[in-house]
Protein backbone atom coordinates (compact mmCIF):
# COMPACT_ATOMS: atom_id res chain seq x y z
CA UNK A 1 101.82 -51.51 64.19
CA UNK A 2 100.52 -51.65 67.81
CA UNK A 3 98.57 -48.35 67.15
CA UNK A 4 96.68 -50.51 64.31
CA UNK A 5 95.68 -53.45 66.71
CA UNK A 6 94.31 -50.82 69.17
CA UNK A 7 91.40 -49.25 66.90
CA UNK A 8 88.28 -50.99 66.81
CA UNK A 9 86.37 -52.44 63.92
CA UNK A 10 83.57 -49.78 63.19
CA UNK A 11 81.37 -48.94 60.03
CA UNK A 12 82.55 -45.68 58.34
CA UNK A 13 80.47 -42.83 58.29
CA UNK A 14 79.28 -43.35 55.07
CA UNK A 15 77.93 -46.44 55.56
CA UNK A 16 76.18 -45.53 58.61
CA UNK A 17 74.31 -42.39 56.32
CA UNK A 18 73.82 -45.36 53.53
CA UNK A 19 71.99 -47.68 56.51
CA UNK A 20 69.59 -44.76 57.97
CA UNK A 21 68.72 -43.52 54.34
CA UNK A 22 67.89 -47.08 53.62
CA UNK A 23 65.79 -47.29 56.81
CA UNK A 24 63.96 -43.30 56.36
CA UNK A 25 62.58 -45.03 52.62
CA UNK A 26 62.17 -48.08 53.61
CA UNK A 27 59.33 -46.61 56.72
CA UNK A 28 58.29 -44.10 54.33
CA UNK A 29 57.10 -46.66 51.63
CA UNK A 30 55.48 -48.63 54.43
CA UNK A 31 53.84 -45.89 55.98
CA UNK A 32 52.60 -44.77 52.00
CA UNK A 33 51.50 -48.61 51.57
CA UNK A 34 49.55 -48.51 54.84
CA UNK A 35 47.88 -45.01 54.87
CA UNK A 36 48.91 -43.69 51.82
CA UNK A 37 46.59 -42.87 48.70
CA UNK A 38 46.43 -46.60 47.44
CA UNK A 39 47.13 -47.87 50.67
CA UNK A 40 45.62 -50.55 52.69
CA UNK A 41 43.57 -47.74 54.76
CA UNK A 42 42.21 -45.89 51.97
CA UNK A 43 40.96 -49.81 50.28
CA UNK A 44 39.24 -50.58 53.31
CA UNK A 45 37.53 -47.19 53.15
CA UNK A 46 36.84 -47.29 49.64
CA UNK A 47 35.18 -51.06 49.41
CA UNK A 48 33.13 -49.85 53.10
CA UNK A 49 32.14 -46.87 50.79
CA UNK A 50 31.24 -48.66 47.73
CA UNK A 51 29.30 -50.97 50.30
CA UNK A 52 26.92 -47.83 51.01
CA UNK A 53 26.96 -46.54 47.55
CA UNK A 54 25.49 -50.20 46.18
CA UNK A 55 22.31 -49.91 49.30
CA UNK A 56 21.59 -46.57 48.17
CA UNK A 57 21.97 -47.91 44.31
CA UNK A 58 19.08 -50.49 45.19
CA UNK A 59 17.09 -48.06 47.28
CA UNK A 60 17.03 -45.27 44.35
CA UNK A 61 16.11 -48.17 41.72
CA UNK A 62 13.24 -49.04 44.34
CA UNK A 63 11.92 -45.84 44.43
CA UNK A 64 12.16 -45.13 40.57
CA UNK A 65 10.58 -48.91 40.03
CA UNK A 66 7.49 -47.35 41.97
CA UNK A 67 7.41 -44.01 40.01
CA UNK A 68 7.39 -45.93 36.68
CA UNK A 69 4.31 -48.09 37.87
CA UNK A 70 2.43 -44.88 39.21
CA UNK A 71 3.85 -43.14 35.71
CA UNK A 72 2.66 -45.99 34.01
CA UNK A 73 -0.80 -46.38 36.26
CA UNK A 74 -1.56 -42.74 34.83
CA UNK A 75 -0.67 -42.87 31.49
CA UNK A 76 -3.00 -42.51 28.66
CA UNK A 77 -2.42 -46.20 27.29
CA UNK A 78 -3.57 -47.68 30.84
CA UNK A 79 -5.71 -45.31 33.26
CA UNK A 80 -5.60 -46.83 36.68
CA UNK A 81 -9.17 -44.71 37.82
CA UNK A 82 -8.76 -45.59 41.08
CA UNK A 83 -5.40 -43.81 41.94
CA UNK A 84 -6.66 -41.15 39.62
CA UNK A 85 -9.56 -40.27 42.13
CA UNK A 86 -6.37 -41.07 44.79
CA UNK A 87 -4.64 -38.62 43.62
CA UNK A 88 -6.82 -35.75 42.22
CA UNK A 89 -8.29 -35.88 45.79
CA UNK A 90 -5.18 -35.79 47.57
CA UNK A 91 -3.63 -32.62 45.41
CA UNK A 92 -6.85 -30.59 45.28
CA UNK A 93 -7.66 -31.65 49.68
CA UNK A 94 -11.17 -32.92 48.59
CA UNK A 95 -13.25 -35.51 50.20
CA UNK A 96 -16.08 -37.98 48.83
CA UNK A 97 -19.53 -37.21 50.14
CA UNK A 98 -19.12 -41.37 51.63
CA UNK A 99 -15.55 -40.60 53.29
CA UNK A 100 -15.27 -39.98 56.55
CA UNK A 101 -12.00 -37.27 57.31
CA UNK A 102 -9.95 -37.86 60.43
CA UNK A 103 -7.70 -35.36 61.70
């Protein structure tokens, strides 16, 4: 009996293993939740990407807003002659006998 009084209260070995497994997933899932492929990392990345995706969006629908007008300009329903002469002058690098060309 006075052998029993003399050993100290301590967590078996199994329960220490039990503890530190518990711990290893419990850091892993936080580390996957921070950086992992749904994590909060790869959100903010994807929302500052989708940011830059949505200017270029605009940008392109600028730019093919301006190619239907021109498209539109030369089209045989409505003949804008003016940017005709524009242009016809500017693919074949002619001049008017009135224009002056500065280099």
């Amino acid at each position: 009996m006075g052998q029993h009084m003399n050993e100290t209260n301590r967590p078996g070995l199994g329960t220490l293993i039990y503890f530190l497994l518990t711990l290893m997933m419990g850091l892993y899932f936080m580390f996957a939740a921070i950086q992992g492929d749904y994590g909060v990392f790869k959100r903010a990345e994807v929302a500052a990407e989708r940011a830059e995706l949505t200017v270029e969006l605009a940008a392109l629908q600028a730019e093919v807003a301006v190619m239907e007008n021109l498209t539109k300009r030369l089209s045989d329903d409505f003949l804008d002659i003016d940017l005709l002469d524009s242009q016809v002058r500017d693919v074949l690098g002619m001049v008017r006998t009135d224009e002056i060309v500065i280099e």
